[in-house]
Protein backbone atom coordinates (compact mmCIF):
# COMPACT_ATOMS: atom_id res chain seq x y z
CA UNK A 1 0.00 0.00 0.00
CA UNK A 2 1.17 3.50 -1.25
CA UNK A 3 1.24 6.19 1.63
CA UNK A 4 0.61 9.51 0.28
CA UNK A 5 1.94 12.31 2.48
CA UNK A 6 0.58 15.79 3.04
CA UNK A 7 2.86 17.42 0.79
CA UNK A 8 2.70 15.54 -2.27
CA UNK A 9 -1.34 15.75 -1.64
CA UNK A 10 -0.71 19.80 -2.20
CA UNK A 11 1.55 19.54 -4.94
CA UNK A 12 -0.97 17.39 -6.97
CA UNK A 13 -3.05 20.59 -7.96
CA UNK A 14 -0.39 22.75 -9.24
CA UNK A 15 1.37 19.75 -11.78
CA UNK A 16 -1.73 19.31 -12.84
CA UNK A 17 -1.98 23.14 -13.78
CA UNK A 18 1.68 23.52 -15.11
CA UNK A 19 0.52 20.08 -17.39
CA UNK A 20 -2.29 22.13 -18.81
CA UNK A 21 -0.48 25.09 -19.73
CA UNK A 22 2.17 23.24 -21.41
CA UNK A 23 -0.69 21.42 -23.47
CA UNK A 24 -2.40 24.19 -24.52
CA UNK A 25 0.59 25.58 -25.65
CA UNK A 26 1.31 22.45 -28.01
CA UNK A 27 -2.13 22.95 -28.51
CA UNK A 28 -1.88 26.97 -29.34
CA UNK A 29 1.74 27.67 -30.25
CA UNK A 30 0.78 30.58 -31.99
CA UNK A 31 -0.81 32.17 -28.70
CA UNK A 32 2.04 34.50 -28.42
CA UNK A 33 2.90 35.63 -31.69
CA UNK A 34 0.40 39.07 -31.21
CA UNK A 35 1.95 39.34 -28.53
CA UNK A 36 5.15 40.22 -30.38
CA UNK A 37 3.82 41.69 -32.97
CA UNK A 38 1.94 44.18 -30.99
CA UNK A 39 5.57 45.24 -29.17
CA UNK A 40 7.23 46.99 -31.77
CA UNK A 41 4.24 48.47 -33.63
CA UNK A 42 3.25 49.85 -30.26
CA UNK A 43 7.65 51.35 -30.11
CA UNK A 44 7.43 53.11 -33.52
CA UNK A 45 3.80 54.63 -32.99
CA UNK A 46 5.54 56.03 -29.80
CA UNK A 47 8.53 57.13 -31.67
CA UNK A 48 6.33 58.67 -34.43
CA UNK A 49 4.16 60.51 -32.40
CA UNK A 50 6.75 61.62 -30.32
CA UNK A 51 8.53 63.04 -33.89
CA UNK A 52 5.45 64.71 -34.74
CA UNK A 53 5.29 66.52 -31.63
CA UNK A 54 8.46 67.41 -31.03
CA UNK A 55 8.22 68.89 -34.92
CA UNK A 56 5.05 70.55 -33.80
CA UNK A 57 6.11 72.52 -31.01
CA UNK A 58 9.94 73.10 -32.77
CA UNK A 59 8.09 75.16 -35.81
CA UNK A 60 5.56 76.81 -32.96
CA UNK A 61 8.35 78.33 -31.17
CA UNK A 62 11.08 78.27 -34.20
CA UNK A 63 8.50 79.07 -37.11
CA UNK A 64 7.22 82.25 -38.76
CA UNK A 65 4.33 83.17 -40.08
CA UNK A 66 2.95 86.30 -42.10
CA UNK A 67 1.83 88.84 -40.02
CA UNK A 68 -0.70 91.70 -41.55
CA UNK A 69 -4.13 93.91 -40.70
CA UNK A 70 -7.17 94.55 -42.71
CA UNK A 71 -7.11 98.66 -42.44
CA UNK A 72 -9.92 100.68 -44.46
CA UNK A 73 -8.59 103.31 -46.57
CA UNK A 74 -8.89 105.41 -49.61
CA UNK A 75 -6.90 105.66 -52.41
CA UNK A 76 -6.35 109.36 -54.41
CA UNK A 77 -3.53 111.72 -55.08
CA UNK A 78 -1.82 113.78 -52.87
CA UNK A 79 -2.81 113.71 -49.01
CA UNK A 80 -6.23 115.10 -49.13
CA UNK A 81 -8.50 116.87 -52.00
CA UNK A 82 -7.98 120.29 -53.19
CA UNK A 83 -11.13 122.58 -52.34
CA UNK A 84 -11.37 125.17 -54.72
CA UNK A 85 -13.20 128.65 -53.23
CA UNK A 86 -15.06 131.41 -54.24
CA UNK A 87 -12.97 134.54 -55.44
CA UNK A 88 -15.26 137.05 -54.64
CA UNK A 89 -18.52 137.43 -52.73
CA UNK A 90 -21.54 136.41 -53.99
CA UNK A 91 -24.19 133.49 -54.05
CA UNK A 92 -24.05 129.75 -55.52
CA UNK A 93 -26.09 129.69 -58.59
CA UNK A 94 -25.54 126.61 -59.42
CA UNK A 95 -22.99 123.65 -60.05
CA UNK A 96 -22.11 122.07 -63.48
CA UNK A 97 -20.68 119.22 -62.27
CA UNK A 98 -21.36 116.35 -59.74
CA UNK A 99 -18.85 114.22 -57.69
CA UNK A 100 -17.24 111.62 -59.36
CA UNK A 101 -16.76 113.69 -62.44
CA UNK A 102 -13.48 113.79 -64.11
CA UNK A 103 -12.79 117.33 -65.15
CA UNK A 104 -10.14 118.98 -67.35
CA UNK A 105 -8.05 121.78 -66.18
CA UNK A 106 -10.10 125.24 -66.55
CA UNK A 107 -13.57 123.52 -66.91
CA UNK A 108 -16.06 125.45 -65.66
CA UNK A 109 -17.37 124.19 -62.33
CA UNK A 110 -19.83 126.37 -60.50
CA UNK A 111 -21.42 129.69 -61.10
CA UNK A 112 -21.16 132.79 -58.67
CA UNK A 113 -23.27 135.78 -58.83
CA UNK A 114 -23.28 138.48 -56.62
CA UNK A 115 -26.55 140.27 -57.95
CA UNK A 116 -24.97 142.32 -61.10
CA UNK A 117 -23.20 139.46 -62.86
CA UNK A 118 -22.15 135.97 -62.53
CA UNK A 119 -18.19 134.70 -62.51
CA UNK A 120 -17.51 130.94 -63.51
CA UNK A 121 -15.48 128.83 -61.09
CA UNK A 122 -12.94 126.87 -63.16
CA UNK A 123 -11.20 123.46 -62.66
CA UNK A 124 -7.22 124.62 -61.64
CA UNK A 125 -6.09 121.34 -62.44
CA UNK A 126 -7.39 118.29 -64.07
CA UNK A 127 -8.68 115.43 -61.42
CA UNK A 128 -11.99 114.48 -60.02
CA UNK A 129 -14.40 116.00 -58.16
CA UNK A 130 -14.81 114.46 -55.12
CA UNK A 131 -17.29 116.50 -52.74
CA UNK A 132 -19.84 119.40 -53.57
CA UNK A 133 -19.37 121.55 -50.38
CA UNK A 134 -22.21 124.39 -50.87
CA UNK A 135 -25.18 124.51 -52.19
CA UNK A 136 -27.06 126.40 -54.20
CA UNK A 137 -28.02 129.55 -53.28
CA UNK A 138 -25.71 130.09 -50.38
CA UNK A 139 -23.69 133.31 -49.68
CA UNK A 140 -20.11 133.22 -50.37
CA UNK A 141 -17.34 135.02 -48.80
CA UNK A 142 -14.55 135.15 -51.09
CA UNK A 143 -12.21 132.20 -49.97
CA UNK A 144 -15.08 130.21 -48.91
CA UNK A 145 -14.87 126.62 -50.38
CA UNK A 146 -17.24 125.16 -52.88
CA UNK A 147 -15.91 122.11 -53.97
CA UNK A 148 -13.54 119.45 -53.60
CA UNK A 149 -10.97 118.23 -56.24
CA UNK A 150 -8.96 115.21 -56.10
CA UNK A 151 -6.01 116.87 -58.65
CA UNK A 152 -4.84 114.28 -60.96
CA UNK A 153 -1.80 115.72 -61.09
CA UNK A 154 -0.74 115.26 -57.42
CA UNK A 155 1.20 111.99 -56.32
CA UNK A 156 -0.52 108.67 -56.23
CA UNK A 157 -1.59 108.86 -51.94
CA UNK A 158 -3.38 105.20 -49.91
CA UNK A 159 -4.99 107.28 -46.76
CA UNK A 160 -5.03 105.13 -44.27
CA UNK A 161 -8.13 105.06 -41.83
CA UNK A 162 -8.08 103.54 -38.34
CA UNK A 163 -10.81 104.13 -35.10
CA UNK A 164 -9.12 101.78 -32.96
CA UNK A 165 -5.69 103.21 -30.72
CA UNK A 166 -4.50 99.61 -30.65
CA UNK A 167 -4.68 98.92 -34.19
CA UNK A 168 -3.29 102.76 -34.70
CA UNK A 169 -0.25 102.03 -32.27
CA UNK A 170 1.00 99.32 -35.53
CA UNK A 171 1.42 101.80 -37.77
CA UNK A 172 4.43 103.24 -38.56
CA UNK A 173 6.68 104.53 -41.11
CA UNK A 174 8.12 102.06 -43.94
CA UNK A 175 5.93 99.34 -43.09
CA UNK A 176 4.56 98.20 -46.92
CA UNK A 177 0.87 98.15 -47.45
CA UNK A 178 -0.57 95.93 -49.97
CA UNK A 179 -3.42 98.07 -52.15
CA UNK A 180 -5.94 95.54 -54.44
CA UNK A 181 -6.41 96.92 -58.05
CA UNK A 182 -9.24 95.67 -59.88
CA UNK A 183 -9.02 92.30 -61.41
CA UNK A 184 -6.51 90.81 -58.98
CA UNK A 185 -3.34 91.51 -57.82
CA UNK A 186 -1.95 94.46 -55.60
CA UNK A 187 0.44 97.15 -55.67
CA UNK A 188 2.99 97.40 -52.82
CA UNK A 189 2.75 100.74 -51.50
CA UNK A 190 5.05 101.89 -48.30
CA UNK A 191 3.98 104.24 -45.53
CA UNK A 192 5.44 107.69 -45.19
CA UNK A 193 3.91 109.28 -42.67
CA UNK A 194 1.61 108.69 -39.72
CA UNK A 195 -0.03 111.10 -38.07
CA UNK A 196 0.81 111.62 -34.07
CA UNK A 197 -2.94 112.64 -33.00
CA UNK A 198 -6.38 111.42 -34.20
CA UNK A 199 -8.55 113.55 -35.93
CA UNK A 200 -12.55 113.92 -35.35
CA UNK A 201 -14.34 111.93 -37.78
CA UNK A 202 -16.67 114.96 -38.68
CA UNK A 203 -13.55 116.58 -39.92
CA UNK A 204 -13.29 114.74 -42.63
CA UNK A 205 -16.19 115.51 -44.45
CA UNK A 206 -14.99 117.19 -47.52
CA UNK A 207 -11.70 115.94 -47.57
CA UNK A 208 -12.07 112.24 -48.08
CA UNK A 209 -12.55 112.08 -51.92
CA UNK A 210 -15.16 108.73 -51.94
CA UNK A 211 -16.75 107.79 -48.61
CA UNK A 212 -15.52 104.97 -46.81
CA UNK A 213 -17.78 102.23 -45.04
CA UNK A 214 -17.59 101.60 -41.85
CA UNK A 215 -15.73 105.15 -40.67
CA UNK A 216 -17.29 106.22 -37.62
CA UNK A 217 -19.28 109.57 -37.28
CA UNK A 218 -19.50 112.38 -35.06
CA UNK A 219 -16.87 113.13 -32.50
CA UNK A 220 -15.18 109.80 -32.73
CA UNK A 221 -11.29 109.83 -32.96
CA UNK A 222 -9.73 108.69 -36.06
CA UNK A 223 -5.91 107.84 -36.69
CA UNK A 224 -4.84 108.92 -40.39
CA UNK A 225 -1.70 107.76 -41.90
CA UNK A 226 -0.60 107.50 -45.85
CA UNK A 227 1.34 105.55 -48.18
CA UNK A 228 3.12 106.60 -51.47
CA UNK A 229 2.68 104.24 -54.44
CA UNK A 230 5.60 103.56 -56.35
CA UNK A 231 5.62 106.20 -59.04
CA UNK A 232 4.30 105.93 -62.65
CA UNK A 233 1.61 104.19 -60.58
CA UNK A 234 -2.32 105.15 -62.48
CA UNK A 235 -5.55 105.03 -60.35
CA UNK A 236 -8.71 104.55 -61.58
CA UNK A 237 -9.99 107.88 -59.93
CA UNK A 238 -10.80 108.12 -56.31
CA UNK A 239 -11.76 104.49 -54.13
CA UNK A 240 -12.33 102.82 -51.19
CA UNK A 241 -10.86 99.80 -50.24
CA UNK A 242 -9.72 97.95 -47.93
CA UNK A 243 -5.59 97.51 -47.63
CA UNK A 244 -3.23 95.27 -45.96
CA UNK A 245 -0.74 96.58 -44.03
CA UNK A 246 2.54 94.52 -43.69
CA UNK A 247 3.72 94.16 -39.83
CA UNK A 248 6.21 91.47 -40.39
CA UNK A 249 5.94 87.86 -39.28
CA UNK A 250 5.68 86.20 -35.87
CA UNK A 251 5.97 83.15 -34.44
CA UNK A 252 2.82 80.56 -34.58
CA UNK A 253 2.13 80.37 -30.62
CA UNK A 254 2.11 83.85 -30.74
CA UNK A 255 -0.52 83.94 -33.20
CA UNK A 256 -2.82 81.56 -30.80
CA UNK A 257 -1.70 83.60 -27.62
CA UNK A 258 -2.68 86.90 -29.29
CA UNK A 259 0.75 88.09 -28.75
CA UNK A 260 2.22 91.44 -31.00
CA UNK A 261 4.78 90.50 -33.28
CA UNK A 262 8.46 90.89 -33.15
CA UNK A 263 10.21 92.42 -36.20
């Protein structure tokens, strides 16, 4: 008779476990195999994603990117219209033109009378007439204006028109400003001149040649600065448009953090 003693009693249990395992693994000897597979694809999705970030945040803090703002303006020639005036007193009669018009140097623009006779008010250059500022029937001293003439003559001018101090504080001198022309394409233009103080917008009635949408009314401050086009540079008479101005480039988290750029 066989005596079985505690131990062996215990052990019993776990051969029999470690003889199943081994079975199914003659059984299943592929078990294992996704098991290495799975390994390395798992390293090289690591490594890959950890490229692609690393890449990501080198060209966010390393990387440029173009840098520019939408500013409404008007382009013309010269800084602001010429207003032509009465030369002696009188009374409106009446205009022969309207704004818009193109008119030849020494065209006849208004009539004066002063209750004996009438005087024509002539053209002194060639350009377009950009604002009617009497009307008819109003007394005239001499050297009051009556109209406004954008003088053809005069150097190719982008006014620049901003309400906003922030936006205002961008602008400075030699920053290029790219001006649409009509059917595609823009003309590089370059700032000159920026003025220190705003203006009132109700100021510049009369001396913007077209009006502009959007310009605020009333009392409301406006910053003015203007760009030269290069010269030899024709405009299709006076326009609004929208411009952008050049302010450089910055770096990509700075365009998500709302940060001004560096030059």
């Amino acid at each position: 008779m066989t005596t079985v003693t505690e131990p062996e009693e215990r052990q019993r249990p776990q051969t029999a476990a470690v003889a199943a395992a081994r079975a199914a693994a003659v059984l299943e000897p592929g078990l294992d195999q996704p098991v290495r597979l799975i390994g390395p694809r798992l390293w090289l999705a690591g490594a890959a994603l950890a490229l692609a970030v690393g890449a990501g945040a080198g060209w966010a803090v390393w990387g440029r990117l173009p840098h520019t703002m939408t500013v409404p303006a008007v382009a013309a020639h010269g800084d602001a219209p010429v207003r032509v005036a009465a030369e002696r007193a009188g009374s409106l009669v009446e205009f022969e033109v309207r704004p818009g018009e193109r008119v030849a140097a020494g065209q006849v623009l208004a009539l004066v009378g002063d209750g004996t006779a009438r005087t024509e008010l002539t053209a002194p250059a060639a350009g377009t007439v950009s604002a009617l500022l009497a009307a008819p029937g109003a007394p005239l001293a001499p050297g009051t204006p009556v109209l406004a003439l954008d003088r053809a003559d005069a150097p190719a001018t982008v006014r620049l028109l901003v309400d906003d101090p922030a936006r205002a504080a961008k602008l400075a001198p030699g920053l290029p400003v790219l001006v649409p022309v009509p059917g595609g394409g823009a003309i590089r233009a370059l700032v000159d001149r920026v003025e220190p103080l705003p203006v009132r917008a109700d100021t510049l009635d009369g001396t913007l040649p077209v009006a502009v949408p959007g310009l605020p009314a009333g009392g409301a401050p406006v910053w003015v600065a203007y760009a030269r086009l290069p010269q030899g540079v024709a405009l299709d008479g006076p326009l609004a448009l929208d411009v952008r101005v050049d302010l450089g480039s910055r770096h990509p988290y700075q365009a998500v953090l709302g940060q001004e750029a560096k030059r």
